[in-house]
Protein backbone atom coordinates (compact mmCIF):
# COMPACT_ATOMS: atom_id res chain seq x y z
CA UNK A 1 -28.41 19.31 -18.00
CA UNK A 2 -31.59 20.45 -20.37
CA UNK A 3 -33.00 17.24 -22.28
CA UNK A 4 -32.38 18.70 -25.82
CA UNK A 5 -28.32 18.51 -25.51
CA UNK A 6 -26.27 15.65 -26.66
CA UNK A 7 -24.35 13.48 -24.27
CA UNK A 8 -21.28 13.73 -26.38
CA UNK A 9 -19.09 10.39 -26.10
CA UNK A 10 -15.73 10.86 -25.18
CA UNK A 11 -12.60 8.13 -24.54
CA UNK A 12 -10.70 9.14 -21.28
CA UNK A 13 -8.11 6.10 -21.96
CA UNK A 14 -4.91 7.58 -22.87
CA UNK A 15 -5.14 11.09 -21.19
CA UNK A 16 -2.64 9.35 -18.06
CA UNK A 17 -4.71 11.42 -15.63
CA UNK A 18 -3.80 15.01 -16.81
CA UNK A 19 -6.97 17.29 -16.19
CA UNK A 20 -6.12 19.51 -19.05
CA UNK A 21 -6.56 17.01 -21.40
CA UNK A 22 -8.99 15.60 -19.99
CA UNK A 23 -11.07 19.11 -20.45
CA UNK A 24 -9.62 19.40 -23.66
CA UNK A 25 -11.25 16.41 -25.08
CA UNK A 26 -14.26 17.25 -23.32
CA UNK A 27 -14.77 20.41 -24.73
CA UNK A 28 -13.93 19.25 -28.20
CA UNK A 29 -16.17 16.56 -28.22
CA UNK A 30 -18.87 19.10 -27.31
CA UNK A 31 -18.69 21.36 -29.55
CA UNK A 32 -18.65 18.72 -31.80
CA UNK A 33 -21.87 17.39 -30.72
CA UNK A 34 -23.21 20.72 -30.91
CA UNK A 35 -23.50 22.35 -27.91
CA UNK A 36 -24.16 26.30 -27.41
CA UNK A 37 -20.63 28.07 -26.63
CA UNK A 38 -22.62 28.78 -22.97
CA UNK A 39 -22.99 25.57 -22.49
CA UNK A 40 -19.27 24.56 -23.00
CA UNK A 41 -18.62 27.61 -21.03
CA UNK A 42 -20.88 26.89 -17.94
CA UNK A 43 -19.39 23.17 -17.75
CA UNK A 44 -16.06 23.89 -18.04
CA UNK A 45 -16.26 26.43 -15.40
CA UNK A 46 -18.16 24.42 -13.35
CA UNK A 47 -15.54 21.78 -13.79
CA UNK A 48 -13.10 23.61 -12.61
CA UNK A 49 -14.26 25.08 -9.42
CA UNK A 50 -13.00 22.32 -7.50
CA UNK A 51 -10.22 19.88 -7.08
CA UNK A 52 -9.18 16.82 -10.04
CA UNK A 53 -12.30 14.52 -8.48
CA UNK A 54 -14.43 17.57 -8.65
CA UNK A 55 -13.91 17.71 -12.28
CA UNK A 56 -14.04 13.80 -13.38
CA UNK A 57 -17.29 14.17 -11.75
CA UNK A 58 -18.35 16.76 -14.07
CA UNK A 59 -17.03 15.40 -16.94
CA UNK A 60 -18.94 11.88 -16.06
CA UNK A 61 -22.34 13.66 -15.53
CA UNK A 62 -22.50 15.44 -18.70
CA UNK A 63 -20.36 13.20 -21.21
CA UNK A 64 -20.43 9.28 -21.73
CA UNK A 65 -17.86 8.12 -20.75
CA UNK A 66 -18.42 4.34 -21.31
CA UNK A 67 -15.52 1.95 -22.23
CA UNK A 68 -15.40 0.14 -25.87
CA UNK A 69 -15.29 -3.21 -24.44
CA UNK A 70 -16.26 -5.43 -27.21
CA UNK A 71 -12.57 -4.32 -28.98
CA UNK A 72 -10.28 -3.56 -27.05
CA UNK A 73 -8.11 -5.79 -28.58
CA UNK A 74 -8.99 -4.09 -31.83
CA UNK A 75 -6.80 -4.94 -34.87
CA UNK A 76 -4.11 -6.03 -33.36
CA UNK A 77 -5.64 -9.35 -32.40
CA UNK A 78 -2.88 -10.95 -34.92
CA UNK A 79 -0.34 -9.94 -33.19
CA UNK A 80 -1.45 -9.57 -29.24
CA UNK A 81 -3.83 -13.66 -29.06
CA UNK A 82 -0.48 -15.47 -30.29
CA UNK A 83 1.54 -13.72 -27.77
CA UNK A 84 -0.82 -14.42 -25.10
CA UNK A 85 -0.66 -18.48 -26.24
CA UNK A 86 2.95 -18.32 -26.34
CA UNK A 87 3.35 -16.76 -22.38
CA UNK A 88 0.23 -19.33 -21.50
CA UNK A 89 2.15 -22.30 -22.91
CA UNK A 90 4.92 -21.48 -21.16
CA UNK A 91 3.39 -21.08 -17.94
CA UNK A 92 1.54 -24.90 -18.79
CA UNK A 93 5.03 -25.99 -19.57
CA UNK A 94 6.26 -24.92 -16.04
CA UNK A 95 3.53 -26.61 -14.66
CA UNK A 96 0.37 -24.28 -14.19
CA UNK A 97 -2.59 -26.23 -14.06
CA UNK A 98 -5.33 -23.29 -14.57
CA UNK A 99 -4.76 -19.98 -16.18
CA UNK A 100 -6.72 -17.17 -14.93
CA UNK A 101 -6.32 -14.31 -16.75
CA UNK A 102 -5.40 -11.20 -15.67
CA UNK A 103 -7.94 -8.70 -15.97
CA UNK A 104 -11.59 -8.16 -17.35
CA UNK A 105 -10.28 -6.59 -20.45
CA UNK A 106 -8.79 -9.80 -21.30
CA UNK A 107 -12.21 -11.16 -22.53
CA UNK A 108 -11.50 -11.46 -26.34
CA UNK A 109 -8.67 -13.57 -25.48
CA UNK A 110 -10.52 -16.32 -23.37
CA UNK A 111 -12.14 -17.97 -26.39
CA UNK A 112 -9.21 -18.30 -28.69
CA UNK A 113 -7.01 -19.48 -25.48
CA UNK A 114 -9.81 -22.28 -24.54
CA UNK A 115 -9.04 -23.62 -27.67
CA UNK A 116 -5.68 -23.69 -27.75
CA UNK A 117 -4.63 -24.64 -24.18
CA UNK A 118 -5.00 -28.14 -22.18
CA UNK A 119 -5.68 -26.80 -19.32
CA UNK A 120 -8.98 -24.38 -18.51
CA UNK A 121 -8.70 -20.53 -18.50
CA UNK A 122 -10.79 -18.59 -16.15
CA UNK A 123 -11.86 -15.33 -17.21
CA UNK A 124 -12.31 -13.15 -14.45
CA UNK A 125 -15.40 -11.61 -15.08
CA UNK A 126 -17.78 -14.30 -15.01
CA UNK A 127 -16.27 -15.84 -11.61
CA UNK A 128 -16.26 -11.99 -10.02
CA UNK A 129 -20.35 -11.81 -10.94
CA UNK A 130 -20.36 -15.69 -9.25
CA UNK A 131 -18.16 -14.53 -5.85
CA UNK A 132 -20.52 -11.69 -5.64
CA UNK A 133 -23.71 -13.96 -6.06
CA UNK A 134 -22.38 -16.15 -3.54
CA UNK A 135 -21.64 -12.84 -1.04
CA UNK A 136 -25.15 -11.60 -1.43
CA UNK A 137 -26.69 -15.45 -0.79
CA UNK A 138 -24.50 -15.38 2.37
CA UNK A 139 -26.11 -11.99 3.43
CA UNK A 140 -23.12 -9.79 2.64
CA UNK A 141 -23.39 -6.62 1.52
CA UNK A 142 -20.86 -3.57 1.21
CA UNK A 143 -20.87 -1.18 3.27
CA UNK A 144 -21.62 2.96 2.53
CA UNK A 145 -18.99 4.03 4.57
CA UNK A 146 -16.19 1.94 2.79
CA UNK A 147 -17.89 2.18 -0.78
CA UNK A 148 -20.48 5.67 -1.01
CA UNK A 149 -22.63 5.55 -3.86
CA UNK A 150 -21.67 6.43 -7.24
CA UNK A 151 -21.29 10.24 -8.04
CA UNK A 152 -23.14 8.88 -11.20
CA UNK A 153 -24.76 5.77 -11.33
CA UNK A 154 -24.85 3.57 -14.68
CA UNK A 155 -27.51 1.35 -14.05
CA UNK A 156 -28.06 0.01 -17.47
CA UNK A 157 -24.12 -0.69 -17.75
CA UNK A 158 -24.33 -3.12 -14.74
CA UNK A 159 -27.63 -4.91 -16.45
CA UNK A 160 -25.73 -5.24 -19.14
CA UNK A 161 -22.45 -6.68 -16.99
CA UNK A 162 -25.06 -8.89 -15.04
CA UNK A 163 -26.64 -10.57 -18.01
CA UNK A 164 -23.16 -10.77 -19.92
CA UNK A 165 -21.45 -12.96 -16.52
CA UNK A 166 -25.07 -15.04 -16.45
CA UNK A 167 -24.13 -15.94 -20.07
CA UNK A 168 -20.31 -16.59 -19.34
CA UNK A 169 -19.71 -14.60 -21.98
């Protein structure tokens, strides 16, 4: 990709795997950003030469692709923390003595439940970063075969993951 051209930002969350919409947003989101009709032209025919992987590895090399994680709740934190309290509680009441919540996307929820709950609430993210420090001190590793390397790698992303779980935040 020549140095001059945008990497346009684009949201794949949503698109429930369909490759023409996928494309679609791509595309829009280049023009957009600017891009030369040959240039649209060239990666959307390059993207699809090949199979559905072939093109989400297009799409990742020459968009950003990169998750909003700091609000994924968003505005609707109002509505979807209480909730959350309310199914916690219950689970308390029915005699859970630790909640761990579900997924990494749950962050935004684990300070507001910490203060609400009596018992603790593990947010995934940190302890994943901690089981993986305590694999590597072991001398485990992951093997190429099982787990290639990335089509494109986002270095900076997992600095920024690594530094985030040494915080606990």
């Amino acid at each position: 990709m020549e140095g001059s051209i945008e990497k346009p930002k684009i949201q794949l969350t949503g698109l429930n795997g369909n490759a023409y919409a996928i494309l679609g947003r791509a595309r829009s989101a280049a023009r957009k950003a600017g891009w030369p009709d040959e240039k649209v032209r060239a990666v959307t025919k390059e993207a699809t030469s090949g199979d559905y992987d072939h093109l989400l590895s297009v799409i990742l090399e020459h968009f950003d692709t990169s998750p909003d994680f700091s609000g994924l709740i968003g505005d609707k934190r109002a509505e979807v923390l209480p909730k959350m309290e309310a199914a916690c509680r219950r689970l308390v009441d029915a005699g859970a003595d630790v909640i761990c919540l579900g997924s990494t996307t749950m962050h935004e929820a684990h300070a507001y439940l910490v203060d609400r709950l009596s018992v603790p609430v593990i947010n995934p993210g940190p302890l994943s970063y901690k089981l993986v420090e305590l694999l590597l001190a072991a001398g485990l590793s992951q093997s190429r075969r099982a787990y290639p390397r990335p089509l494109v790698p986002k270095e900076a992303m997992i600095h920024a993951m690594l530094d985030a779980g040494a915080t606990g935040s």
